[in-house]
PDB file of N, CA and C in Angstrom:
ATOM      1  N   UNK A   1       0.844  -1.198   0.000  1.00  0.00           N
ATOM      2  CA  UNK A   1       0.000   0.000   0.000  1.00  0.00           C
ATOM      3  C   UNK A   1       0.887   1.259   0.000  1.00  0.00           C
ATOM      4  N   UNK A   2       1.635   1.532   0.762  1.00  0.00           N
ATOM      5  CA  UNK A   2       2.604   2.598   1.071  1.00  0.00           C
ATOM      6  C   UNK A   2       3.554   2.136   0.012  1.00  0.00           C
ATOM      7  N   UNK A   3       4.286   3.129  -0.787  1.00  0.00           N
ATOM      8  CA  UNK A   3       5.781   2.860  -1.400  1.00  0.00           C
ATOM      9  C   UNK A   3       6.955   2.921  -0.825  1.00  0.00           C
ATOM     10  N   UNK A   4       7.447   3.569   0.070  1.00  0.00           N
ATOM     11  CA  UNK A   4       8.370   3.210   1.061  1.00  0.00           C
ATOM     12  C   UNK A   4       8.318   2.186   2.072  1.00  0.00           C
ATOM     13  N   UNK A   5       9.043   0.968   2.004  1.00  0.00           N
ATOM     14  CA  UNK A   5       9.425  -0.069   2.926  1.00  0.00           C
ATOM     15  C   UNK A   5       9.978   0.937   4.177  1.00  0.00           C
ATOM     16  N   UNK A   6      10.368   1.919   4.510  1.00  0.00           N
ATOM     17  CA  UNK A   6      10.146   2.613   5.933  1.00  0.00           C
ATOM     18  C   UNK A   6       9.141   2.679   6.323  1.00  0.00           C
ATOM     19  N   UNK A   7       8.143   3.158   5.825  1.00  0.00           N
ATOM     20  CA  UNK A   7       6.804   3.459   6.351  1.00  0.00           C
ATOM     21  C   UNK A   7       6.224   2.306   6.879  1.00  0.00           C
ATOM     22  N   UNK A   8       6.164   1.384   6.441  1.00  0.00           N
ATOM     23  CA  UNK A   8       5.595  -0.088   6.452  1.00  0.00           C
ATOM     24  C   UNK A   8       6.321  -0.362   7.858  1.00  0.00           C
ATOM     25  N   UNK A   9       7.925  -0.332   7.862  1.00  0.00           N
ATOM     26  CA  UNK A   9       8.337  -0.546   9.002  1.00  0.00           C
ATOM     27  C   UNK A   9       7.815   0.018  10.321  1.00  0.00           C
ATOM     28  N   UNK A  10       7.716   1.514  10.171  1.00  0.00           N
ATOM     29  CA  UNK A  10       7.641   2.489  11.022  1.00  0.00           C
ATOM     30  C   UNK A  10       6.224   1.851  11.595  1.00  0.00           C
ATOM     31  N   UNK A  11       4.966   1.266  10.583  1.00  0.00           N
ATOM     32  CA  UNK A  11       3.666   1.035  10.871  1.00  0.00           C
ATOM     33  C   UNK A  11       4.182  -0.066  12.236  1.00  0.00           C
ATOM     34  N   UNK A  12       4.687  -1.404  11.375  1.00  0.00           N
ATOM     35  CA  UNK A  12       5.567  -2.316  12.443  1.00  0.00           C
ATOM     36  C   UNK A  12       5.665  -2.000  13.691  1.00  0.00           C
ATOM     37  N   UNK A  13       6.744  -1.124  14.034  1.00  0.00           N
ATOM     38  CA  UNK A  13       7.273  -0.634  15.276  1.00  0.00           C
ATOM     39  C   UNK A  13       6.268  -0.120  15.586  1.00  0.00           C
ATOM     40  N   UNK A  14       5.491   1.027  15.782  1.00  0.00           N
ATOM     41  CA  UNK A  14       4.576   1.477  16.409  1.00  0.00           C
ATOM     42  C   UNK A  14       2.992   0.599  17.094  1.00  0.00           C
ATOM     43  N   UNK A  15       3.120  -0.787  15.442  1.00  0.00           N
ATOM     44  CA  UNK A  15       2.069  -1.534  16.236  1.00  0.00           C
ATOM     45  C   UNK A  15       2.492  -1.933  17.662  1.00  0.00           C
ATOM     46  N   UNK A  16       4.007  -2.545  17.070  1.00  0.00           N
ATOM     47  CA  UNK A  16       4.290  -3.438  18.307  1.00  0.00           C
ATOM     48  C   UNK A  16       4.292  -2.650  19.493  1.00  0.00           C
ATOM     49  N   UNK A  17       5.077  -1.641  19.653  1.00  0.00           N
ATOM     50  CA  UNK A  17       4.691  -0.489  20.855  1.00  0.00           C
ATOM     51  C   UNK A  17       3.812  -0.395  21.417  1.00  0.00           C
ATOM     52  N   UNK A  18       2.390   0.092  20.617  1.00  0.00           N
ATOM     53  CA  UNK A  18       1.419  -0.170  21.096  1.00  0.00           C
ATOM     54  C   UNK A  18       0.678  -1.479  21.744  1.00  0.00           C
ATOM     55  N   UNK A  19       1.186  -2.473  20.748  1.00  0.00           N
ATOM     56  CA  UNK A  19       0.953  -3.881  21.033  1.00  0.00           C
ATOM     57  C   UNK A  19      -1.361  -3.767  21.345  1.00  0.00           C
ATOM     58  N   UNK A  20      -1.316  -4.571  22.122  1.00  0.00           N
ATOM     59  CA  UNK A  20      -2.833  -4.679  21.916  1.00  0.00           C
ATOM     60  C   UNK A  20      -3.653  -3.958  22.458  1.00  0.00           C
ATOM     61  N   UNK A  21      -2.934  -2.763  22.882  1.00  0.00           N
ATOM     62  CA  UNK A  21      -3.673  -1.267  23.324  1.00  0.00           C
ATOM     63  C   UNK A  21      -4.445  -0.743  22.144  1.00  0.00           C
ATOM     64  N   UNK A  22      -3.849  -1.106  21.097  1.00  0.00           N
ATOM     65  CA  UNK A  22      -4.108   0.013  19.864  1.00  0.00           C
ATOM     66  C   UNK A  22      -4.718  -1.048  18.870  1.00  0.00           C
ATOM     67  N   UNK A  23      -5.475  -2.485  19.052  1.00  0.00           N
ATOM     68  CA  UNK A  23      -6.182  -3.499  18.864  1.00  0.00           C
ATOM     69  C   UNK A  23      -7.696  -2.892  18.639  1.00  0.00           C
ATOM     70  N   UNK A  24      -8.020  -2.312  19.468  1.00  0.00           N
ATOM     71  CA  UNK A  24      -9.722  -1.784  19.569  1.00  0.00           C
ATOM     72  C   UNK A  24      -9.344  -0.152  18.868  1.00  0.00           C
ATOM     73  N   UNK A  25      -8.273   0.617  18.716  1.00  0.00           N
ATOM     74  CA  UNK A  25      -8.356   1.594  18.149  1.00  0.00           C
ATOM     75  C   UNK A  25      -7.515   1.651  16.974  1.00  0.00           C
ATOM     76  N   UNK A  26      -6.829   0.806  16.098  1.00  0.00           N
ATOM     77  CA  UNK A  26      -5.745  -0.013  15.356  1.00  0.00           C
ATOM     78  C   UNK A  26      -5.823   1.119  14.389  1.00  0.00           C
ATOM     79  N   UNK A  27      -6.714   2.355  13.804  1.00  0.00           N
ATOM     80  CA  UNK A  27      -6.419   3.138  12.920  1.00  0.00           C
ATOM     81  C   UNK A  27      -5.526   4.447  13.853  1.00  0.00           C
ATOM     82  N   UNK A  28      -5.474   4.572  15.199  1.00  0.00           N
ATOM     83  CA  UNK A  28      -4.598   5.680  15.268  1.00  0.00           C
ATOM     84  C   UNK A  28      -2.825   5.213  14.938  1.00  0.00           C
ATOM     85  N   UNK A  29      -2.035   6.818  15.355  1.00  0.00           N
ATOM     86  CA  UNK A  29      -1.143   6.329  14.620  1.00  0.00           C
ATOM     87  C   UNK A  29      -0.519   6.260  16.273  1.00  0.00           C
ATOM     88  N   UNK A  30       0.925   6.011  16.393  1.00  0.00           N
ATOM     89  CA  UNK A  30       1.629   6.221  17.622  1.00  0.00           C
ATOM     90  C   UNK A  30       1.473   7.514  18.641  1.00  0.00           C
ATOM     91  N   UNK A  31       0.906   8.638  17.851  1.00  0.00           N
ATOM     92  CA  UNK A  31       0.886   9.997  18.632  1.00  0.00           C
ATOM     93  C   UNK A  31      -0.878   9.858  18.721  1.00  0.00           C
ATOM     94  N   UNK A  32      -1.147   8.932  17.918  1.00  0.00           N
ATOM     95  CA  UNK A  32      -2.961   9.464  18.067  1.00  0.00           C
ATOM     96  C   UNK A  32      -3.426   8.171  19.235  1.00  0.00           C
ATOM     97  N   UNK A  33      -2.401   7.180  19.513  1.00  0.00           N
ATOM     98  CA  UNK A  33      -2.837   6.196  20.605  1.00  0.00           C
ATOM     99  C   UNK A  33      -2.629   7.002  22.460  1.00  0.00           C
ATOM    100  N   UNK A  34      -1.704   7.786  21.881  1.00  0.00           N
ATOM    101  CA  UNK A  34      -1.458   8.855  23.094  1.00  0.00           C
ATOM    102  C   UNK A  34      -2.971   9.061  23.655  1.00  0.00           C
ATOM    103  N   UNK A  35      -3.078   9.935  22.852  1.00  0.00           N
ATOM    104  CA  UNK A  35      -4.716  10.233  23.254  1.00  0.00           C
ATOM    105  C   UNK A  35      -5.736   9.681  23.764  1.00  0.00           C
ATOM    106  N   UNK A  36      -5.995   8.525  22.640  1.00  0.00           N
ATOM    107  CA  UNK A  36      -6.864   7.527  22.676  1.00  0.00           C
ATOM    108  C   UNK A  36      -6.626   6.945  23.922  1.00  0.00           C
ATOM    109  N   UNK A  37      -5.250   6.260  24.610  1.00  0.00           N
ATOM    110  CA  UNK A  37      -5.528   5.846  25.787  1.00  0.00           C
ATOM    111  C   UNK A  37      -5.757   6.555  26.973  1.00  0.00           C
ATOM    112  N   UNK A  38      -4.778   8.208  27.021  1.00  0.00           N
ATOM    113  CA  UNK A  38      -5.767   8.833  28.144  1.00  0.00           C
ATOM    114  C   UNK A  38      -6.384   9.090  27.699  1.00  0.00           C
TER     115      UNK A  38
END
């Protein structure tokens, strides 16, 4: 979907970060799970 293999990565890392916090909200990004969890 994305043309940069960074981006794809970056998606990667941030899932895993989030890990299954960001499961029920899986479209934010790393700064928008901020939120979402407080």
């Amino acid at each position: 979907m994305t043309k940069n293999p960074v981006e794809l990565v970056e998606k990667r890392i941030s899932r895993v970060k989030s890990g299954s916090r960001l499961s029920s909200t899986g479209q934010t990004n790393g700064k928008g799970h901020r939120n979402g969890c407080v």
